[in-house]
PDB file of N, CA and C in Angstrom:
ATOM      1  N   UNK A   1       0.853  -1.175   0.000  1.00  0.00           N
ATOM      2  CA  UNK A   1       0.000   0.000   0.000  1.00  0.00           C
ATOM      3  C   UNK A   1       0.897   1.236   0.000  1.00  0.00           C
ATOM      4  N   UNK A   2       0.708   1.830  -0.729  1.00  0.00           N
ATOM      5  CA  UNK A   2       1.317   3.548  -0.797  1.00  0.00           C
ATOM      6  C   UNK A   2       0.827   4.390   0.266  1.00  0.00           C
ATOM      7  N   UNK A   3       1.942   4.974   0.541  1.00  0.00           N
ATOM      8  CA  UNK A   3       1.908   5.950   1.478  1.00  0.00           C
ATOM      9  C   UNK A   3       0.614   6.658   2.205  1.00  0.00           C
ATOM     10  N   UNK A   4       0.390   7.505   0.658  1.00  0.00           N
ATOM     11  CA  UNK A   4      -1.234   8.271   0.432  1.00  0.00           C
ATOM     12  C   UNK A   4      -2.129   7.439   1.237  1.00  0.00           C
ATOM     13  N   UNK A   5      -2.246   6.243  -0.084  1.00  0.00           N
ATOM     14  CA  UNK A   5      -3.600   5.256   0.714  1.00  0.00           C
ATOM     15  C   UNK A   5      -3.462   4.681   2.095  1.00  0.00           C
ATOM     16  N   UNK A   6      -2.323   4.486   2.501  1.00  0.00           N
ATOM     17  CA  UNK A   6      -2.367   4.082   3.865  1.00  0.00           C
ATOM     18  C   UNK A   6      -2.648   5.041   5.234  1.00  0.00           C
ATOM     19  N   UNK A   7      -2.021   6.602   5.026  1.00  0.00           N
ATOM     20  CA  UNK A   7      -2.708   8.061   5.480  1.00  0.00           C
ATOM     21  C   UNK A   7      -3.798   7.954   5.399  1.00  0.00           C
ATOM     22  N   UNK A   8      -4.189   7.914   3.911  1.00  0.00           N
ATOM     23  CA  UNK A   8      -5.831   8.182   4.248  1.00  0.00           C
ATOM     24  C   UNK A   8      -6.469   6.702   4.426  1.00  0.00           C
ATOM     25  N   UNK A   9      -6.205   5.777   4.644  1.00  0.00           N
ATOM     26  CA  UNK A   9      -7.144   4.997   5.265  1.00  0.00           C
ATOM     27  C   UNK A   9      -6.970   4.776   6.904  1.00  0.00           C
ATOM     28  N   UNK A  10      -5.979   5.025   7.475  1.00  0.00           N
ATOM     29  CA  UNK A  10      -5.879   5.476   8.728  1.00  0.00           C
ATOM     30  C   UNK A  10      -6.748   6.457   9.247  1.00  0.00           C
ATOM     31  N   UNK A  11      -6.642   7.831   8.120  1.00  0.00           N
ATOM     32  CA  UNK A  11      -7.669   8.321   8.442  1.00  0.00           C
ATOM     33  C   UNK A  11      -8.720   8.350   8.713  1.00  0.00           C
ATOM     34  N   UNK A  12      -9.316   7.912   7.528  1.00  0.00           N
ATOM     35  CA  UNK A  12     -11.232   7.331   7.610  1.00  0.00           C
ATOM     36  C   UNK A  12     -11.280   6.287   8.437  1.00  0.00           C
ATOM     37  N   UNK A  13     -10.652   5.875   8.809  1.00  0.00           N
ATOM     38  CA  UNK A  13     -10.683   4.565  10.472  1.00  0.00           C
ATOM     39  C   UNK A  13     -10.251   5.425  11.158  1.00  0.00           C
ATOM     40  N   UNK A  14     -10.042   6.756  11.616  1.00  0.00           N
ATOM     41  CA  UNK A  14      -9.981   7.394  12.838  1.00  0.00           C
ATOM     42  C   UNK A  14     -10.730   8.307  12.727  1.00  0.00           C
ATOM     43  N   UNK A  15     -11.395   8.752  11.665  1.00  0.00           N
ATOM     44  CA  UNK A  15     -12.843   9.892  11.471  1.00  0.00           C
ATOM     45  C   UNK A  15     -13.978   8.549  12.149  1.00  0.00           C
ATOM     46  N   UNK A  16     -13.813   7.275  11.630  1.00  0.00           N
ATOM     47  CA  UNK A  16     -14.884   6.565  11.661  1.00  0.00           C
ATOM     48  C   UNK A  16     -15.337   6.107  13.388  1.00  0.00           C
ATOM     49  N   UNK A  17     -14.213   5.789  13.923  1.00  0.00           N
ATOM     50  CA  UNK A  17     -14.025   5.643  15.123  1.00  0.00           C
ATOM     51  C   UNK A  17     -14.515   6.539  16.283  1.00  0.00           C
ATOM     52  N   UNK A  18     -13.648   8.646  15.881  1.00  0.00           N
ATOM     53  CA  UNK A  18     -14.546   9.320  16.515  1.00  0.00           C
ATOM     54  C   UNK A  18     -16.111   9.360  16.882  1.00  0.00           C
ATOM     55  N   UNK A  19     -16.913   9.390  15.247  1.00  0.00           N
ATOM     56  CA  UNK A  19     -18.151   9.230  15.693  1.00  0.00           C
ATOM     57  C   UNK A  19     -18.653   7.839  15.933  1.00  0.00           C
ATOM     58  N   UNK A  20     -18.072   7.185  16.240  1.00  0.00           N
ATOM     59  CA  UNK A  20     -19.091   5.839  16.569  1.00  0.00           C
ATOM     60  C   UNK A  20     -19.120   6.204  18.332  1.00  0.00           C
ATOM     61  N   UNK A  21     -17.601   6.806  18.775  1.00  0.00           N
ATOM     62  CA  UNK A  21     -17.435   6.818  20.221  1.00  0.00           C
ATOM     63  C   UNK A  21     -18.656   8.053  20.460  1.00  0.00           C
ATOM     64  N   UNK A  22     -18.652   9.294  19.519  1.00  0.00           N
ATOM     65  CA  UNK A  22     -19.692  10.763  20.065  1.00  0.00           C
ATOM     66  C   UNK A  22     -21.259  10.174  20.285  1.00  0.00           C
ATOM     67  N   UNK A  23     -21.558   9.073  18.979  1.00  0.00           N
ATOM     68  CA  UNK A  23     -22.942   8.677  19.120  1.00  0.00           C
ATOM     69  C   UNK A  23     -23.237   7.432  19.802  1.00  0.00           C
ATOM     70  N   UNK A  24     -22.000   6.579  20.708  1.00  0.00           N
ATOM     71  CA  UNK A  24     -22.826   5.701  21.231  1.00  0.00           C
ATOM     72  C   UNK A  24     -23.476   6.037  22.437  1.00  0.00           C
ATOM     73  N   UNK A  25     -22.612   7.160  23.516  1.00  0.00           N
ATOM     74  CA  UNK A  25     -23.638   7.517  24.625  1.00  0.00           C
ATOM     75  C   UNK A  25     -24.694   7.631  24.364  1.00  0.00           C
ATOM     76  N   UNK A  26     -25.624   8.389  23.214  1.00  0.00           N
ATOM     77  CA  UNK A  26     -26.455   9.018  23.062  1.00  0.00           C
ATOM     78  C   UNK A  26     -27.522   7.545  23.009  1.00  0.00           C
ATOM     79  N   UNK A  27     -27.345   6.851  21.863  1.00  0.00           N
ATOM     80  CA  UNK A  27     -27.940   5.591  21.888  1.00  0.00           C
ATOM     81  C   UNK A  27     -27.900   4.818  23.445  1.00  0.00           C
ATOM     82  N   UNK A  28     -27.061   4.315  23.502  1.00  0.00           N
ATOM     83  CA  UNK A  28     -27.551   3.582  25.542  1.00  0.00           C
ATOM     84  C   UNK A  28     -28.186   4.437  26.267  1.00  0.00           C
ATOM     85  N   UNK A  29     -28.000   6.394  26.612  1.00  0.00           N
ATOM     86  CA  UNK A  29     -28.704   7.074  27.019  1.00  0.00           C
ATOM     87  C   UNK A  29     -29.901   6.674  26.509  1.00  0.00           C
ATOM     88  N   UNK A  30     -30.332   6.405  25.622  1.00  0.00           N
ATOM     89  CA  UNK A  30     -32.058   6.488  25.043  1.00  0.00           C
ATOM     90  C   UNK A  30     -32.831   5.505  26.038  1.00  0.00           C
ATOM     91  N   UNK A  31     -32.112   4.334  25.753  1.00  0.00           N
ATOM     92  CA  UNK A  31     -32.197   2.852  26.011  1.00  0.00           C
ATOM     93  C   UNK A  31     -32.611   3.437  27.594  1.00  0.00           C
ATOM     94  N   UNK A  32     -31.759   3.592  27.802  1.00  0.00           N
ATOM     95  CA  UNK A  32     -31.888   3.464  29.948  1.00  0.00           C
ATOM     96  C   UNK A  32     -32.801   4.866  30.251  1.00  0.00           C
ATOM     97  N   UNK A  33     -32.991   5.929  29.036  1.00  0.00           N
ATOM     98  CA  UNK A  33     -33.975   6.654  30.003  1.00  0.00           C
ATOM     99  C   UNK A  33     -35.681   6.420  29.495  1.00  0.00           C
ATOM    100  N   UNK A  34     -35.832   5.599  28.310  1.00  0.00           N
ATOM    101  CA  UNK A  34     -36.662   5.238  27.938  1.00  0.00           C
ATOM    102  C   UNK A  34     -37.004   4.144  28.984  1.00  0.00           C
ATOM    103  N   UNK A  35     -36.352   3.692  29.770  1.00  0.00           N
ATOM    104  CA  UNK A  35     -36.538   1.973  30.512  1.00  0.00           C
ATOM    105  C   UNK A  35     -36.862   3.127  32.071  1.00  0.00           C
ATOM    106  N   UNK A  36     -36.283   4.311  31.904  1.00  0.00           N
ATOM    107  CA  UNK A  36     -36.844   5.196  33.387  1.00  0.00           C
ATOM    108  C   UNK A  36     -38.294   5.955  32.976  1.00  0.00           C
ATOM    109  N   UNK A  37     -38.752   6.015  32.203  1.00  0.00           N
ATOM    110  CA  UNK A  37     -40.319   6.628  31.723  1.00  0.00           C
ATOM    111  C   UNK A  37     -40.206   7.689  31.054  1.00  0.00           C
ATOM    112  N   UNK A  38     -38.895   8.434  30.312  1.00  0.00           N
ATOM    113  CA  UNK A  38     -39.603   9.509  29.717  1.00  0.00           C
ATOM    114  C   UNK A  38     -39.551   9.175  28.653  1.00  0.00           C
ATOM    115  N   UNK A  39     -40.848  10.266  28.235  1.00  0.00           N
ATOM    116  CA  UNK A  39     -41.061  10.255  26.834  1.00  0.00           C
ATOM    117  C   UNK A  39     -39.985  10.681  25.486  1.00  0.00           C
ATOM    118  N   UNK A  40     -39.905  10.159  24.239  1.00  0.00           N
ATOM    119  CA  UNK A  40     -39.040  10.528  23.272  1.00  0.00           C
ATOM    120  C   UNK A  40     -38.847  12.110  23.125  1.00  0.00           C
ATOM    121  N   UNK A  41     -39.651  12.883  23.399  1.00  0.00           N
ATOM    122  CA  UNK A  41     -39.628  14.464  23.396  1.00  0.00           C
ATOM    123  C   UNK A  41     -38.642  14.906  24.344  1.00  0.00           C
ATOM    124  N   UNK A  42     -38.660  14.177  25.178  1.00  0.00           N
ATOM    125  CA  UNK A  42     -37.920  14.704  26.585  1.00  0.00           C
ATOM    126  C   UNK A  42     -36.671  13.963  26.477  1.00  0.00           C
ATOM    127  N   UNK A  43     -36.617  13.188  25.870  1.00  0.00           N
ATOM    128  CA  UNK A  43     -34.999  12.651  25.562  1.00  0.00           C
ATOM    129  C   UNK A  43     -34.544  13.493  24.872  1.00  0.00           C
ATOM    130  N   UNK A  44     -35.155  13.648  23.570  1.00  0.00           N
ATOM    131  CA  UNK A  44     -34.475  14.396  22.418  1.00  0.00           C
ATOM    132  C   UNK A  44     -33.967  15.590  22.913  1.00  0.00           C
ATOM    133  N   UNK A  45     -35.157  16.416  23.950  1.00  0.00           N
ATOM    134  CA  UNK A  45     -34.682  17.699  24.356  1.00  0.00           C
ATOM    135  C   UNK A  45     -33.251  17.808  25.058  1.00  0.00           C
ATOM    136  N   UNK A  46     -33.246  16.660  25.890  1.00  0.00           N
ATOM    137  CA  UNK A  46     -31.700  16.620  26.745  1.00  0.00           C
ATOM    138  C   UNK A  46     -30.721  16.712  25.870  1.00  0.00           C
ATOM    139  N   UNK A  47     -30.969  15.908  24.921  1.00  0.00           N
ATOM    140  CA  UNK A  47     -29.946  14.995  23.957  1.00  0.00           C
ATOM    141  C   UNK A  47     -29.867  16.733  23.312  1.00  0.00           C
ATOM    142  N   UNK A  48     -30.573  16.963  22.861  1.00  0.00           N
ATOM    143  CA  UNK A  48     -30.538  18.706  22.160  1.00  0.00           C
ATOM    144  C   UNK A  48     -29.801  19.957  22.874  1.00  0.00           C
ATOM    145  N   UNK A  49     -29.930  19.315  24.117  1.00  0.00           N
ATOM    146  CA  UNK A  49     -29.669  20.670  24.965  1.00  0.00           C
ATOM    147  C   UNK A  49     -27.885  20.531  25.687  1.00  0.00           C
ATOM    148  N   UNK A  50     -27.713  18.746  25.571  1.00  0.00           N
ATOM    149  CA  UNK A  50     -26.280  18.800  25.607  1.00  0.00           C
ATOM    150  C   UNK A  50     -25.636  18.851  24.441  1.00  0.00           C
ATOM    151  N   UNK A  51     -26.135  18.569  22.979  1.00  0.00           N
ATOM    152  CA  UNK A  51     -25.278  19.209  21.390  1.00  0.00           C
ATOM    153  C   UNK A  51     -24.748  21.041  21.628  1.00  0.00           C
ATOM    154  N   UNK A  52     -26.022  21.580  22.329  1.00  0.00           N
ATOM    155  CA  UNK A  52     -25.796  22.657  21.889  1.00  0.00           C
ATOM    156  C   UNK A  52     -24.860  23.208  22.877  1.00  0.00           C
ATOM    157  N   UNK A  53     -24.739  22.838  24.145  1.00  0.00           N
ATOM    158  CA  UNK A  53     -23.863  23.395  25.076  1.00  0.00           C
ATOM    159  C   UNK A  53     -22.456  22.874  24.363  1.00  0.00           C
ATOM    160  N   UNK A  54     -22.522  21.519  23.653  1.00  0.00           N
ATOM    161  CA  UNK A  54     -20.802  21.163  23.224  1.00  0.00           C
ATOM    162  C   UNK A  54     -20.302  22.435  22.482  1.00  0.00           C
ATOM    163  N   UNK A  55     -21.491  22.592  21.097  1.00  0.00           N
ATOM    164  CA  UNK A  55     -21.033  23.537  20.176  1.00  0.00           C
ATOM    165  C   UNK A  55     -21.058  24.960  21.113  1.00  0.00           C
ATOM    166  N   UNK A  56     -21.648  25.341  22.112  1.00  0.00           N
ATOM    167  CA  UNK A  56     -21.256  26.748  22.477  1.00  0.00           C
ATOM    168  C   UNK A  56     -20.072  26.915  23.499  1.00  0.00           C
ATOM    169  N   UNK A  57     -19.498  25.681  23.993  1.00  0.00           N
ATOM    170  CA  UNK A  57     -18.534  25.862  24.559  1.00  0.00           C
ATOM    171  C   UNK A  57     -17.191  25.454  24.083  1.00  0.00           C
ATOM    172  N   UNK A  58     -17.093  24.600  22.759  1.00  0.00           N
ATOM    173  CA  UNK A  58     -16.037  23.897  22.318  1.00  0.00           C
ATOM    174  C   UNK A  58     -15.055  24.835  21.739  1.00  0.00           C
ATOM    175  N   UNK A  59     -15.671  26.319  21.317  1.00  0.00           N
ATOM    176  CA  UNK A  59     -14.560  27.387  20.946  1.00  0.00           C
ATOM    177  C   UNK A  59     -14.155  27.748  21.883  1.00  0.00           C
ATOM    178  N   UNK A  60     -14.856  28.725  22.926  1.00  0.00           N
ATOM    179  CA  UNK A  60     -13.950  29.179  24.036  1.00  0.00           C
ATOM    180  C   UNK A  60     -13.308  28.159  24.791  1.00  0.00           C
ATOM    181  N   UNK A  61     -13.394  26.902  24.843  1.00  0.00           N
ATOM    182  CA  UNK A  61     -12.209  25.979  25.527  1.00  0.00           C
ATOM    183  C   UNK A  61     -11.256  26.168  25.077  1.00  0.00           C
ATOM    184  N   UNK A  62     -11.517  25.821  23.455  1.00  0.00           N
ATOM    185  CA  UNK A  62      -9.971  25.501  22.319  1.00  0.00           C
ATOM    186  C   UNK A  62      -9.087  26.953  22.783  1.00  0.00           C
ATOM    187  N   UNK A  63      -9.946  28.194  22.721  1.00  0.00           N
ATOM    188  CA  UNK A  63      -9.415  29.574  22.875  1.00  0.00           C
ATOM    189  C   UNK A  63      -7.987  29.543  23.920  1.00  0.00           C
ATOM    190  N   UNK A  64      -8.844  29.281  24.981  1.00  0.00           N
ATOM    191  CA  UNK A  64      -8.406  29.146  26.202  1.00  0.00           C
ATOM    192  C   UNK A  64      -7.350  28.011  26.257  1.00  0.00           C
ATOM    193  N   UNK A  65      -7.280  26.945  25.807  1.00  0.00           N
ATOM    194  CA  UNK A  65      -6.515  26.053  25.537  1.00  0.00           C
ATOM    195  C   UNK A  65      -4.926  26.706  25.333  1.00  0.00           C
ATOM    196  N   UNK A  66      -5.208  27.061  23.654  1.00  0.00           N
ATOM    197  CA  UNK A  66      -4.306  27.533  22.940  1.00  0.00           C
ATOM    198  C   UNK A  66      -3.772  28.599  23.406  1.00  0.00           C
ATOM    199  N   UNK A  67      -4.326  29.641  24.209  1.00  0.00           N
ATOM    200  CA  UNK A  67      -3.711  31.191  25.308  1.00  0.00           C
ATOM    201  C   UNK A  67      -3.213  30.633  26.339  1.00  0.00           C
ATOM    202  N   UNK A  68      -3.419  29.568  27.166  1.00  0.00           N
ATOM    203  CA  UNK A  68      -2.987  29.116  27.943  1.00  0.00           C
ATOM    204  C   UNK A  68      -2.156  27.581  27.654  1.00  0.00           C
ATOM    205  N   UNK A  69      -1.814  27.109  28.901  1.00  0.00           N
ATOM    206  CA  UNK A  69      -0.652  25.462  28.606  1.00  0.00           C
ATOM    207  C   UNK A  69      -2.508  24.540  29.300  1.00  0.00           C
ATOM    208  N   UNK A  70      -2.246  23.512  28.226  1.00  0.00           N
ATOM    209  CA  UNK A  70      -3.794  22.618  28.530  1.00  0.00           C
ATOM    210  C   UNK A  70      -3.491  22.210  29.935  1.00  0.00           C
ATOM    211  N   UNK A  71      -2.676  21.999  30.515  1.00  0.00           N
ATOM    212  CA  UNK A  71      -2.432  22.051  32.274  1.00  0.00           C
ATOM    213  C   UNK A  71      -3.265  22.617  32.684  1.00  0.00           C
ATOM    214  N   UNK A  72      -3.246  24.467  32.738  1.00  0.00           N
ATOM    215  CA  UNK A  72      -3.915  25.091  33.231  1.00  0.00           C
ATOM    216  C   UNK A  72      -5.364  25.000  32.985  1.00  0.00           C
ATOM    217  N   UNK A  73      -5.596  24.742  31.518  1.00  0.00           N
ATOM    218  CA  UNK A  73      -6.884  24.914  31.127  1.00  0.00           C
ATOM    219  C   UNK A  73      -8.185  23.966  31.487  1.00  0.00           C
ATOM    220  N   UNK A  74      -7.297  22.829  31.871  1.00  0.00           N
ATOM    221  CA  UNK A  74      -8.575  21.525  32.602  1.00  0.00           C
ATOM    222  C   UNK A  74      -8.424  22.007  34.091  1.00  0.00           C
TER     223      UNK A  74
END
């Protein structure tokens, strides 16, 4: 295998990998709060309401990251 193809297939097996790890909480979350009584509306909303806190906080971390040593920043 050439170089290229072996980069990029490393790659797409480590793009592929990320999201299987971002979307499996979400799936077992369903599972176990559906098995506690709420309704699909009220999942989705959680499930909605922690996407949007990732995307509104994932810049000012990186920010902060990169101005600071990641030591400090966790």
């Amino acid at each position: 295998m050439t170089s290229i193809r072996r980069n990029t297939f490393v790659y797409l097996l480590a793009n592929f990998l990320v999201i299987v790890a971002y979307s499996m909480p979400h799936s077992i979350l369903t599972v176990i709060l559906l098995a506690k009584g709420l309704s699909v509306s009220q999942i989705l909303l959680i499930q909605s309401a922690y996407s949007i806190a990732i995307v509104l906080f994932e810049l000012p971390s990186g920010l902060l990251a990169d101005n600071h040593s990641r030591k400090k920043s966790l």
